[in-house]
Structures are given as C-alpha cells and as structure tokens.
N, C-alpha and C. Protein backbone atom coordinates (compact mmCIF):
# COMPACT_ATOMS: atom_id res chain seq x y z
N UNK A 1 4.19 18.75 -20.30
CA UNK A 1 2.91 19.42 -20.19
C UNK A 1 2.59 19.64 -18.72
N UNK A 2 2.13 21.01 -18.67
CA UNK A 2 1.53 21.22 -17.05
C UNK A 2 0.31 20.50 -16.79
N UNK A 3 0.09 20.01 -14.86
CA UNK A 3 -0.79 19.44 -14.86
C UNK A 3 -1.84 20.57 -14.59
N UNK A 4 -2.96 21.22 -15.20
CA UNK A 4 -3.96 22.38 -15.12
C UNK A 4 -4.72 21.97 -14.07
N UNK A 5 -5.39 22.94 -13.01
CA UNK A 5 -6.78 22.84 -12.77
C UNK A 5 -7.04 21.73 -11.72
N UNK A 6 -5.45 21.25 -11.17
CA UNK A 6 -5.72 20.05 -10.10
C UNK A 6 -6.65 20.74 -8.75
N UNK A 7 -7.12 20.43 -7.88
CA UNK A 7 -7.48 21.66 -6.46
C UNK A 7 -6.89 20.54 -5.46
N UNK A 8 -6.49 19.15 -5.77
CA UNK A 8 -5.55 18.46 -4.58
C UNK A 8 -4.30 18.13 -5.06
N UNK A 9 -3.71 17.87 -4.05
CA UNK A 9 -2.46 16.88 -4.13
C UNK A 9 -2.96 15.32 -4.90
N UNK A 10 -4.25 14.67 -4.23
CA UNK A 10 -4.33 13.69 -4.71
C UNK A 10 -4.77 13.83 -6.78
N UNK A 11 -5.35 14.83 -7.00
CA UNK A 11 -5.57 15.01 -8.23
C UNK A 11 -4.73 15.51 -8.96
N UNK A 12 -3.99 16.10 -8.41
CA UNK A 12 -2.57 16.48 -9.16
C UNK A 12 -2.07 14.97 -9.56
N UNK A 13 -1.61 13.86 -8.00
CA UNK A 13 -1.09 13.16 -8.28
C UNK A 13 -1.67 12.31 -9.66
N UNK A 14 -3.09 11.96 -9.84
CA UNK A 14 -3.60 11.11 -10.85
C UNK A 14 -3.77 11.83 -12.29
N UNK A 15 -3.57 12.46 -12.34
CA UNK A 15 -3.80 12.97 -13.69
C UNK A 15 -2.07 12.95 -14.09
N UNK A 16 -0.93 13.42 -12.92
CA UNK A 16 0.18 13.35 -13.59
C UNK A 16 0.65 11.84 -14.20
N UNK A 17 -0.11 10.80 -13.27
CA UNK A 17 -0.36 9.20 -13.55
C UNK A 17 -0.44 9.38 -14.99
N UNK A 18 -1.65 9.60 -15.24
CA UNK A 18 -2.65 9.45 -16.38
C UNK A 18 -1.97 10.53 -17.75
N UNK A 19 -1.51 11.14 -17.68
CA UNK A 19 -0.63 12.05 -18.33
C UNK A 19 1.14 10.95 -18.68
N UNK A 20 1.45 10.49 -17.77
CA UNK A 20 2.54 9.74 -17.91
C UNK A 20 2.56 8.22 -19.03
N UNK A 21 1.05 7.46 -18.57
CA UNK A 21 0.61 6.58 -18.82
C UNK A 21 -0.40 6.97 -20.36
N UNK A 22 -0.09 7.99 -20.60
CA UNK A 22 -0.48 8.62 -21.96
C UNK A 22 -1.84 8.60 -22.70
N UNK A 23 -2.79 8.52 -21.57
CA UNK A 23 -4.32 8.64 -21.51
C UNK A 23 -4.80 9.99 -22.37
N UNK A 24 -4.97 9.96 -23.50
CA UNK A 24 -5.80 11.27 -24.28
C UNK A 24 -6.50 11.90 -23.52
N UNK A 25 -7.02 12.85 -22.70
CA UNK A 25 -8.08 13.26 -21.67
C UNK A 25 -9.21 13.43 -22.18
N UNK A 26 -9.16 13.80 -23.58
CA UNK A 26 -10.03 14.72 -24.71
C UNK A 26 -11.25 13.51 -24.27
N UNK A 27 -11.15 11.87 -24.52
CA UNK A 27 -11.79 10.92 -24.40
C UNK A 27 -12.37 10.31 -23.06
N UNK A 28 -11.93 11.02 -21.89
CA UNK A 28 -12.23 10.53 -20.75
C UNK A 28 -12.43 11.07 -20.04
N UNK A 29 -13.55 11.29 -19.13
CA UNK A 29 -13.89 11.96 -18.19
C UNK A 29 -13.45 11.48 -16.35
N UNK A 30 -12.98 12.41 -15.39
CA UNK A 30 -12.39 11.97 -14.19
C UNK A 30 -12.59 12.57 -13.29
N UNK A 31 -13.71 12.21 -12.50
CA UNK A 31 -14.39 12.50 -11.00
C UNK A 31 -13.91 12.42 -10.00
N UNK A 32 -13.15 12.89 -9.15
CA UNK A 32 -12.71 12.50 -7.79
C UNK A 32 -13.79 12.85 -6.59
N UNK A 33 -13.40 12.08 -5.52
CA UNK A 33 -13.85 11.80 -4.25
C UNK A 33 -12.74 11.41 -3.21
N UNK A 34 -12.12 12.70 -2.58
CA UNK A 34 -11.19 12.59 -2.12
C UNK A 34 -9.84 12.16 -2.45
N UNK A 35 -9.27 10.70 -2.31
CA UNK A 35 -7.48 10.16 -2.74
C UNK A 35 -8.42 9.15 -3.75
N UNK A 36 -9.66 9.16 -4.03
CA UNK A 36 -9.99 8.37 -5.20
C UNK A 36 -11.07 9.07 -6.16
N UNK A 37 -10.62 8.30 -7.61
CA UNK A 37 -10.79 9.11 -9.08
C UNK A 37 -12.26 7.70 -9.42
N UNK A 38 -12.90 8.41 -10.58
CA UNK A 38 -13.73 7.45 -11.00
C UNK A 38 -12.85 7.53 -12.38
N UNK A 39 -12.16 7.01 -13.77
CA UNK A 39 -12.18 7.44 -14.97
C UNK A 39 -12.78 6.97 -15.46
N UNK A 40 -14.21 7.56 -16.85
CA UNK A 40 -14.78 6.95 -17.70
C UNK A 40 -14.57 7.36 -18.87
N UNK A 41 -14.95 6.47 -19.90
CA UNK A 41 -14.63 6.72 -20.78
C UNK A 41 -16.28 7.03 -21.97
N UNK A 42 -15.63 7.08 -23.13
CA UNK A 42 -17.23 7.40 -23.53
C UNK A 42 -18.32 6.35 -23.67
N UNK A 43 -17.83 4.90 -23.54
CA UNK A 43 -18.87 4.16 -23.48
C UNK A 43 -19.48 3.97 -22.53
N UNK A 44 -19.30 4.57 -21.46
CA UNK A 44 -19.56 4.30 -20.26
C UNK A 44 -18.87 3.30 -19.29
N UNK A 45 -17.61 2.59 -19.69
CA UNK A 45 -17.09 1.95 -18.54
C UNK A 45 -16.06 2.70 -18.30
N UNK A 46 -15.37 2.40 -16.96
CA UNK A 46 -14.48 3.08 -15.87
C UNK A 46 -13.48 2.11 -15.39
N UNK A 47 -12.65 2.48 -14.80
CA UNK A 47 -11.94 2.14 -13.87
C UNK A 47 -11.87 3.24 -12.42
N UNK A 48 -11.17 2.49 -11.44
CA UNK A 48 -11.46 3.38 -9.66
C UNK A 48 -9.28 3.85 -10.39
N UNK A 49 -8.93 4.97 -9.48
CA UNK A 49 -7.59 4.82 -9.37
C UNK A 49 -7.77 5.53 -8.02
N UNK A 50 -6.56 5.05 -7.16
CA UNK A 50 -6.18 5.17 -5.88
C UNK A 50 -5.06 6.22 -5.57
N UNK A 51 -4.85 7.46 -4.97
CA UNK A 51 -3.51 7.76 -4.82
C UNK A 51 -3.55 7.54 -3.26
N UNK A 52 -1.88 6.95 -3.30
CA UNK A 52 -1.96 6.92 -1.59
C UNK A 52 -0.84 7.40 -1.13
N UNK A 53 -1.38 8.52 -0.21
CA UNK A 53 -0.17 9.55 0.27
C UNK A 53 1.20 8.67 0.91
N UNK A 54 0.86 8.16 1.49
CA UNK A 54 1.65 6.97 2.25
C UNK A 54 3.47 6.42 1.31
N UNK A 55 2.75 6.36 0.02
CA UNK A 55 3.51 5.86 -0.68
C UNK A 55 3.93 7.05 -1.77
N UNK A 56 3.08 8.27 -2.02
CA UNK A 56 2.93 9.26 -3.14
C UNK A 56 2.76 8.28 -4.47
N UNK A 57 1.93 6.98 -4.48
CA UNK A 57 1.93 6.79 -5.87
C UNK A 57 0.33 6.29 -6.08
N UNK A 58 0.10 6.22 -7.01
CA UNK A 58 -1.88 5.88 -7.34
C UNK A 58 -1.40 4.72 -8.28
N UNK A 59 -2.48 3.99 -7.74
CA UNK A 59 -2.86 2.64 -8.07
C UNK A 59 -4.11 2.20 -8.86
N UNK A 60 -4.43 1.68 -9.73
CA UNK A 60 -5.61 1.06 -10.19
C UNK A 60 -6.34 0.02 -9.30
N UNK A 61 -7.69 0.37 -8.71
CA UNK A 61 -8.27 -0.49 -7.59
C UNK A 61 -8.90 -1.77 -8.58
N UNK A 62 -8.55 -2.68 -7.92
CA UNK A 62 -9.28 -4.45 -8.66
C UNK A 62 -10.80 -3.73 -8.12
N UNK A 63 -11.76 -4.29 -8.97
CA UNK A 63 -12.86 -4.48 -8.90
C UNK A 63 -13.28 -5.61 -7.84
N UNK A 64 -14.39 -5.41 -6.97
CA UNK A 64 -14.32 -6.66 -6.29
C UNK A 64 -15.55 -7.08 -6.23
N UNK A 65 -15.76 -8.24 -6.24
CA UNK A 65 -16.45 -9.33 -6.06
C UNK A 65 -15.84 -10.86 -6.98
C-alpha cells in the first residue's frame, strides 16, 4: 500500500512505521509537530512517536515522569 498525503519525510517515515506495524488508521487519528506524531485513538489515549533523521527510524517516546 502507498503511503498517501505524507507533506514530510518525517510523516512519510511514521505512518510507513504504523502501516508496517499494522495499525488500522480508520481507528486512529495522527497529528504531527515536526519529527514528532501525537497517535490517538478513539478513547482518547495516545502515544508520542519519534522519527529521527539521524538514524531514519521512529521510535515510541516513554512517557515521563
């Protein structure tokens, strides 16, 4: 499947993530802010994902505190 509708490299990169890792999209919504994504889902929780050019691969950020 093509990745549609990316406008970065970094969003290309996470969705081809999220496409690989076999995430339904239909169910999740995905905001970026630059080399980082918000994904939510419909209940309202999320996870951060990271792409980092450095390496070309995106990461799931730990939550912190």
């Amino acid at each position: 499947m093509a990745i549609k509708g990316a406008k970065t490299i970094a969003e290309y990169a996470i969705r081809k993530w999220l496409e690989e890792q076999n995430f339904a999209m239909e169910y999740f919504s995905l905001s970026m802010d630059g080399n980082r994504a918000d994904l939510t889902d419909r209940r309202g929780e999320s996870m951060t994902l990271v792409y980092r050019p450095e390496t070309r691969s995106v990461h799931i950020e730990e939550p912190s505190g």
